[in-house]
N, C-alpha and C. Protein backbone atom coordinates (compact mmCIF):
# COMPACT_ATOMS: atom_id res chain seq x y z
N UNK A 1 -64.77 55.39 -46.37
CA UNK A 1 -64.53 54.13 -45.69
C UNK A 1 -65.45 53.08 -46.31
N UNK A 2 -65.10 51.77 -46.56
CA UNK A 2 -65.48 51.01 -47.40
C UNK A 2 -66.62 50.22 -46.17
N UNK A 3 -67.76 49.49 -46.99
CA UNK A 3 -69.11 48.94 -46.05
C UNK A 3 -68.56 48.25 -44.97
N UNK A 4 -67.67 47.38 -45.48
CA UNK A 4 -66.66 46.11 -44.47
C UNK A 4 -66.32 46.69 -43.64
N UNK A 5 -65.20 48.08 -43.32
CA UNK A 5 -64.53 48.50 -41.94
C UNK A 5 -65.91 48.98 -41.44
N UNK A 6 -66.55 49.76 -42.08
CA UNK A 6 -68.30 49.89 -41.12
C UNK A 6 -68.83 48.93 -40.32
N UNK A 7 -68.76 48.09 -41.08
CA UNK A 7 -69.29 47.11 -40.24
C UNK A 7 -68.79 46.51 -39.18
N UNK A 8 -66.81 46.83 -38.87
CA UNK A 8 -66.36 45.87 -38.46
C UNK A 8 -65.92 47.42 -37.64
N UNK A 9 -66.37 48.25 -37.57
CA UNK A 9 -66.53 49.35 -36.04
C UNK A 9 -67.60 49.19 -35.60
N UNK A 10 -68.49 49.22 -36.44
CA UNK A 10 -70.06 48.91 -35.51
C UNK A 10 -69.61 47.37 -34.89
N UNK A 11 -69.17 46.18 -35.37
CA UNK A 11 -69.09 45.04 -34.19
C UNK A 11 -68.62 45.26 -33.25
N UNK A 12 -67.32 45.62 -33.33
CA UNK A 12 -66.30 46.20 -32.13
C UNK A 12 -66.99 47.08 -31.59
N UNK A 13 -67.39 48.02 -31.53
CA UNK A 13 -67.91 48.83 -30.57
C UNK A 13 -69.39 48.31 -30.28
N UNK A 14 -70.11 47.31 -31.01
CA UNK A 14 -71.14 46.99 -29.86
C UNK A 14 -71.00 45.77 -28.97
N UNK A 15 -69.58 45.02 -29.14
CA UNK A 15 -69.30 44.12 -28.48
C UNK A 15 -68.77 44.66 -27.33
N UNK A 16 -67.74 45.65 -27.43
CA UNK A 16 -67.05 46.14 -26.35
C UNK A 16 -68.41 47.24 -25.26
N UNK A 17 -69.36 47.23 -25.71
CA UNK A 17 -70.69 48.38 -25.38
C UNK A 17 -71.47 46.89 -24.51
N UNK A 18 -71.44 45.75 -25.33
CA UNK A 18 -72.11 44.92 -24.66
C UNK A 18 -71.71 44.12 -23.59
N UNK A 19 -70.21 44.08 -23.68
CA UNK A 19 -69.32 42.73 -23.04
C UNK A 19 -68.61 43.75 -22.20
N UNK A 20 -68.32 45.26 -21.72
CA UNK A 20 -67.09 45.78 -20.99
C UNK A 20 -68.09 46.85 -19.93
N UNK A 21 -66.89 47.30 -19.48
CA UNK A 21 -67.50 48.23 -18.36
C UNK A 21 -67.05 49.55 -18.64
N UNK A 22 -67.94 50.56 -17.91
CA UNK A 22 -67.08 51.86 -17.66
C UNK A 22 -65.91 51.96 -16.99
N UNK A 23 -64.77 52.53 -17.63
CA UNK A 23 -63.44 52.91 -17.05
C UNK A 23 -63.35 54.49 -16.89
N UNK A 24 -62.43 55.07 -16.48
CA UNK A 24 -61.97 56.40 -16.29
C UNK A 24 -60.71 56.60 -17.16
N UNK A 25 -60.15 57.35 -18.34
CA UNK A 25 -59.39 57.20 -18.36
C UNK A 25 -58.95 59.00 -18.03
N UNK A 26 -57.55 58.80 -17.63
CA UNK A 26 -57.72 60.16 -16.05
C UNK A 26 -55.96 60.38 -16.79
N UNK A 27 -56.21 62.10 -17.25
CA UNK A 27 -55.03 62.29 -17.97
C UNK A 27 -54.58 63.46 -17.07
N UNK A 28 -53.54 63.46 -16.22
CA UNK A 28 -52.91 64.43 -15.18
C UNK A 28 -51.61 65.33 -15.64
N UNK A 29 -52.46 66.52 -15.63
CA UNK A 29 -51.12 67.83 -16.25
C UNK A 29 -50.75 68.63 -15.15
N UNK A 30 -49.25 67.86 -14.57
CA UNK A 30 -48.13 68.91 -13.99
C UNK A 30 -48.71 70.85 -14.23
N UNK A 31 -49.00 71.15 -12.97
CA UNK A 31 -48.61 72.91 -12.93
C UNK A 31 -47.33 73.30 -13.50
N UNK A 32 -47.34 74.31 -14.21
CA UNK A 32 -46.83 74.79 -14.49
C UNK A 32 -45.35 75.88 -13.28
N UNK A 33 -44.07 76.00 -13.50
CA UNK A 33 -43.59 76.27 -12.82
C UNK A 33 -43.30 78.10 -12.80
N UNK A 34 -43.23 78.80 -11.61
CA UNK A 34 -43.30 80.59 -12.05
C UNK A 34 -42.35 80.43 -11.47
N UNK A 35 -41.16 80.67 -12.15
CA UNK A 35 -39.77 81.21 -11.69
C UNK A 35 -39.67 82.20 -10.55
N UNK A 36 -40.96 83.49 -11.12
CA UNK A 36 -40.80 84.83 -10.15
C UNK A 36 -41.00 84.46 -8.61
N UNK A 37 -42.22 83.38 -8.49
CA UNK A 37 -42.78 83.13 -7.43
C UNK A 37 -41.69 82.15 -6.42
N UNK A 38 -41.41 80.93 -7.50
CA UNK A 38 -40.52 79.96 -7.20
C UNK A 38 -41.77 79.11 -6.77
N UNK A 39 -42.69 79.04 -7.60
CA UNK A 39 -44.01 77.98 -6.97
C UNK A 39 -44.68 77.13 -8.18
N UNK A 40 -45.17 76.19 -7.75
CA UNK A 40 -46.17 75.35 -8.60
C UNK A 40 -47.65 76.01 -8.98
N UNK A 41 -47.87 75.97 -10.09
CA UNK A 41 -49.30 75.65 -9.93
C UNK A 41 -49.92 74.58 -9.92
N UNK A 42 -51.31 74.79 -9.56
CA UNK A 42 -51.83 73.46 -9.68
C UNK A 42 -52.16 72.43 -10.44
N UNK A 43 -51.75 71.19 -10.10
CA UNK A 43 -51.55 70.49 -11.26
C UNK A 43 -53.87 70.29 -11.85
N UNK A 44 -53.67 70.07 -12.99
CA UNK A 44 -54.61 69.62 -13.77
C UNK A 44 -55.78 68.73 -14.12
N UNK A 45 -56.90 67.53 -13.67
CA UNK A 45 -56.89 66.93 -14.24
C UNK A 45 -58.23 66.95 -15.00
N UNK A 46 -57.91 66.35 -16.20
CA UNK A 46 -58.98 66.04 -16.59
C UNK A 46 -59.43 64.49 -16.96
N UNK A 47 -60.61 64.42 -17.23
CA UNK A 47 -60.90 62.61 -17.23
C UNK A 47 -62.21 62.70 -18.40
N UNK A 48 -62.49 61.23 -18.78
CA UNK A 48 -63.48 60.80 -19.50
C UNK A 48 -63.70 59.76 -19.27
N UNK A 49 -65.01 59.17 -19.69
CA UNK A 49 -65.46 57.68 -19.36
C UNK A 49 -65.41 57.12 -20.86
N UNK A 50 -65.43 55.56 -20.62
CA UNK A 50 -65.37 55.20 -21.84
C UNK A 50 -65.80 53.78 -21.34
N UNK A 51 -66.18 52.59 -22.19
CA UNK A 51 -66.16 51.45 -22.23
C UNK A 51 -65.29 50.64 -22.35
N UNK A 52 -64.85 49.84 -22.14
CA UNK A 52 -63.71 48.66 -22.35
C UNK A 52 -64.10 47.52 -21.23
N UNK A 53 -63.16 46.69 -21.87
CA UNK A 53 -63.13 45.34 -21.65
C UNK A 53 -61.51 44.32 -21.49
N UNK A 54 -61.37 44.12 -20.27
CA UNK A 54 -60.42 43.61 -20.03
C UNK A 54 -59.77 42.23 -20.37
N UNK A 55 -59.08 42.08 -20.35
CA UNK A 55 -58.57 40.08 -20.85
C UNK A 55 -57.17 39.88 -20.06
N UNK A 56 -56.70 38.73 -19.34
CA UNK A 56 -55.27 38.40 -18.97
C UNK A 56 -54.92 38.04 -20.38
N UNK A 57 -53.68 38.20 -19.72
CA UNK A 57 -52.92 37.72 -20.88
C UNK A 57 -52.80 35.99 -20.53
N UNK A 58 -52.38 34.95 -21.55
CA UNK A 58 -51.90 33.45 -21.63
C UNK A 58 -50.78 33.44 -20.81
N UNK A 59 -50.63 32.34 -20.73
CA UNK A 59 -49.54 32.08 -19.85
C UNK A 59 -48.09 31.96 -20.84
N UNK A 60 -49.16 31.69 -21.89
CA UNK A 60 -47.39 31.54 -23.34
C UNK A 60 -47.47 32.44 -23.23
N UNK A 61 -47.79 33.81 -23.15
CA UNK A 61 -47.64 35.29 -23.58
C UNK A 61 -46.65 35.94 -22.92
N UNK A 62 -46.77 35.67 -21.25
CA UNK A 62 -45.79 36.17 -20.15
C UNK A 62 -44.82 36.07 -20.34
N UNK A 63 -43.45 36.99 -21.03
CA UNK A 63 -42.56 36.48 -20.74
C UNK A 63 -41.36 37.33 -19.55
N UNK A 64 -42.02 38.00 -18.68
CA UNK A 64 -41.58 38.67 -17.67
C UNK A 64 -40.71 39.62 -17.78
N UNK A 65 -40.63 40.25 -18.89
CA UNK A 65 -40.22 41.13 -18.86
C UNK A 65 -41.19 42.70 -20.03
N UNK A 66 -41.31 42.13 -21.18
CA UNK A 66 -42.29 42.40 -21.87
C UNK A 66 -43.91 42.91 -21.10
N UNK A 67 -44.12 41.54 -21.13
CA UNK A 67 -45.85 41.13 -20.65
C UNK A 67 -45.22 40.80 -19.40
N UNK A 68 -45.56 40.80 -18.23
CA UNK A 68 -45.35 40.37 -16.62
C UNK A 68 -47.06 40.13 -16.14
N UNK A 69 -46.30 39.18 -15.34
CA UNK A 69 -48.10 38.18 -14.82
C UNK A 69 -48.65 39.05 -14.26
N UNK A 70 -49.55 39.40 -13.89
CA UNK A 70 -50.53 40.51 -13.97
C UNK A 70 -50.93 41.81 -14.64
N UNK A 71 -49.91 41.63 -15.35
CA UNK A 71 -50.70 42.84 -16.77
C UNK A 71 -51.83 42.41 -17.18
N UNK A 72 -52.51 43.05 -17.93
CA UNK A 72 -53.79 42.76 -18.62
C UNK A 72 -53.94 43.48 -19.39
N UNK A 73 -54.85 43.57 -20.70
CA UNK A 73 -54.51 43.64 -22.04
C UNK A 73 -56.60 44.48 -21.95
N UNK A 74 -56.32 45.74 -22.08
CA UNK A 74 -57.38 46.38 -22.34
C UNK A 74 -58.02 46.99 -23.19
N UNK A 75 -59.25 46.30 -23.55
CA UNK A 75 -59.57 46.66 -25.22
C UNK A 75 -60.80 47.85 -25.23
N UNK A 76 -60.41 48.96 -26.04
CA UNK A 76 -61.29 50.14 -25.63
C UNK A 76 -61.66 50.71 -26.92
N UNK A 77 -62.99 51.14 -27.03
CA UNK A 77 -63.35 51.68 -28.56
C UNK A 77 -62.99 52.74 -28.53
N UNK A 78 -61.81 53.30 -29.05
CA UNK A 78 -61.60 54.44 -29.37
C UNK A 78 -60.18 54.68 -29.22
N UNK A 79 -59.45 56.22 -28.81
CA UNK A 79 -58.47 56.32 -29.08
C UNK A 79 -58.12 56.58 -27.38
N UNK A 80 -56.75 56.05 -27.00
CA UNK A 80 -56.27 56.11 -25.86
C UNK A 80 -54.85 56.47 -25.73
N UNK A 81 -54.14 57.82 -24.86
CA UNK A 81 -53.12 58.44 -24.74
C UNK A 81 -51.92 57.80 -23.89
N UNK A 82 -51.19 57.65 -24.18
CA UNK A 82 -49.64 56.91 -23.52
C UNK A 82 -49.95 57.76 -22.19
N UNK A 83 -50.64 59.08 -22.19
CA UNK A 83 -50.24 59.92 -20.52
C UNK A 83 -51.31 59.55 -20.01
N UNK A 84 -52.47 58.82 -20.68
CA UNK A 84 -53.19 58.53 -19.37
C UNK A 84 -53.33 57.32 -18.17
N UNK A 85 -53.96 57.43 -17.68
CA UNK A 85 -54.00 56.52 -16.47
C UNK A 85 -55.55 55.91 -16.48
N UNK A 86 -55.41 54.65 -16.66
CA UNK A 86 -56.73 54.12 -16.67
C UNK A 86 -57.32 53.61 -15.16
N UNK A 87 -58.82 53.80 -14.74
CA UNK A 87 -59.07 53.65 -13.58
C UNK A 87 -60.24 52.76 -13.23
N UNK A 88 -60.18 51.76 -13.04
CA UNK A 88 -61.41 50.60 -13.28
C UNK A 88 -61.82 50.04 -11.42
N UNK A 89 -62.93 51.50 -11.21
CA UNK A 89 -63.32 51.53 -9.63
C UNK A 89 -62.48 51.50 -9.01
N UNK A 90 -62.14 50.42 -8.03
CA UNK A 90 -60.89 51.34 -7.28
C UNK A 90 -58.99 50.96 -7.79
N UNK A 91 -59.22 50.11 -8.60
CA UNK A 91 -58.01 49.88 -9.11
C UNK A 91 -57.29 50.70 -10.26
N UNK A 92 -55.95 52.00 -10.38
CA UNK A 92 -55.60 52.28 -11.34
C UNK A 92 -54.34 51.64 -12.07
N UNK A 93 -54.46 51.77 -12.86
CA UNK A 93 -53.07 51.21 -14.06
C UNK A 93 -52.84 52.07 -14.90
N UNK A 94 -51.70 51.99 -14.64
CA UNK A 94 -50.43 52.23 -15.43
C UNK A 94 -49.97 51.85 -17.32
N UNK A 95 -50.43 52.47 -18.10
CA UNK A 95 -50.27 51.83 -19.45
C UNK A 95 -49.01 51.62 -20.04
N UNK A 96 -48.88 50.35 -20.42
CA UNK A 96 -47.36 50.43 -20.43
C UNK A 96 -47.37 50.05 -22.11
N UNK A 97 -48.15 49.71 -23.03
CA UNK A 97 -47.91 49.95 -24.69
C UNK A 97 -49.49 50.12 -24.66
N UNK A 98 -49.87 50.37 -26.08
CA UNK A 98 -51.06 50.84 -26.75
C UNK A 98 -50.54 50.29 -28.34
N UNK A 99 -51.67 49.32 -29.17
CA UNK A 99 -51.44 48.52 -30.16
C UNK A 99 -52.88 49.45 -30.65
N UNK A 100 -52.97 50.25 -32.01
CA UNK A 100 -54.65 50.46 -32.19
C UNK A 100 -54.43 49.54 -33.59
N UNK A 101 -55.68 49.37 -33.70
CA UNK A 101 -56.17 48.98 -34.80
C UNK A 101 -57.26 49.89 -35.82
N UNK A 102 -56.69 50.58 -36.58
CA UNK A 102 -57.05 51.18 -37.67
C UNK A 102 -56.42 51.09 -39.12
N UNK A 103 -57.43 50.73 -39.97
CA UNK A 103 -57.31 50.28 -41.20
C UNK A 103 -57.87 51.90 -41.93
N UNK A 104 -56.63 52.20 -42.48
CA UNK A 104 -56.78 53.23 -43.07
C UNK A 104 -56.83 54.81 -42.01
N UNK A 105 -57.75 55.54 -42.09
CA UNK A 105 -57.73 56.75 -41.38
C UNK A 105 -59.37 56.64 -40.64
N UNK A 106 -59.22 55.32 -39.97
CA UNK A 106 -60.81 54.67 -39.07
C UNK A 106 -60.07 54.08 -38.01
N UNK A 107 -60.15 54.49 -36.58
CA UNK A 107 -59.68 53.76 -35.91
C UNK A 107 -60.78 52.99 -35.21
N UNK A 108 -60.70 52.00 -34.74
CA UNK A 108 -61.42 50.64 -34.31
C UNK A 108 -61.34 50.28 -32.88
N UNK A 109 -60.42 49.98 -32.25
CA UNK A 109 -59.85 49.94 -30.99
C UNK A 109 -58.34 50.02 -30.63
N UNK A 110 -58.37 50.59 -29.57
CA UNK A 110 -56.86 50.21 -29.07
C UNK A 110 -56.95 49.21 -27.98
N UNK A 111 -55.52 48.80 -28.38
CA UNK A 111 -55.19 47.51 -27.76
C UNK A 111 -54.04 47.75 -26.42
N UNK A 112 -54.75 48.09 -24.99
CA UNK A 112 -54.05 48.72 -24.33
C UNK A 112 -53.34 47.24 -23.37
N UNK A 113 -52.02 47.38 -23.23
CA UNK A 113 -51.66 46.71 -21.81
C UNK A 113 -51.09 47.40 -21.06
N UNK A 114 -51.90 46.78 -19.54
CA UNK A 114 -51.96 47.92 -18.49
C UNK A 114 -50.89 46.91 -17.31
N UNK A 115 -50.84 47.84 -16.48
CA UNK A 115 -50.08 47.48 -15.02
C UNK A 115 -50.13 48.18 -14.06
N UNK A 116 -50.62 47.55 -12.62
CA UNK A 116 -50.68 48.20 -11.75
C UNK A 116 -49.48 48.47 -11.24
């Protein structure tokens, strides 16, 4: 990886370290089903913390169907899963795209928009 993307993960991640909060992001795996039994198991979860930093979106941005007024656009150092569920204290959301930004085989941030 060339000095420039170094440098430009170390910004991003000490901006998002300096400027965001701890989130949860909380990835929930369905039990598995036993035919013999005719029962569930229990479902799964596991979680991690991470940093990020939230932003609304513009008002040019909304166009209600896409982006809808209260989405918000969550920027997180690292890599983030379409199955998880992000949880910022008592409010969770719903991820409805993920944009990352990686130049080459370095990822930088993803660019999450969320919805409750």
């Amino acid at each position: 990886m060339s000095e420039f993307y170094n440098d430009f993960v170390t910004d991003a991640q000490e901006m998002i370290a300096e400027f965001g909060r701890d989130i949860t992001l909380l990835n929930r795996q369905l039990g598995a089903y036993d035919p013999r039994t005719h029962t569930m198991a229990d479902a799964v979860d596991t979680s991690r913390t991470v940093k990020a930093v939230f932003t609304d979106y513009k008002d040019s941005e909304i166009d209600g169907e896409i982006i809808r007024r209260g989405d918000k656009r969550c920027l997180v150092a690292g890599a983030v899963s379409p199955k998880e569920i992000i949880v910022d204290g008592d409010d969770q959301y719903a991820i409805v795209t993920i944009e990352v930004v990686q130049p080459g085989d370095t990822l930088i941030l993803s660019k999450v928009q969320v919805r409750r």
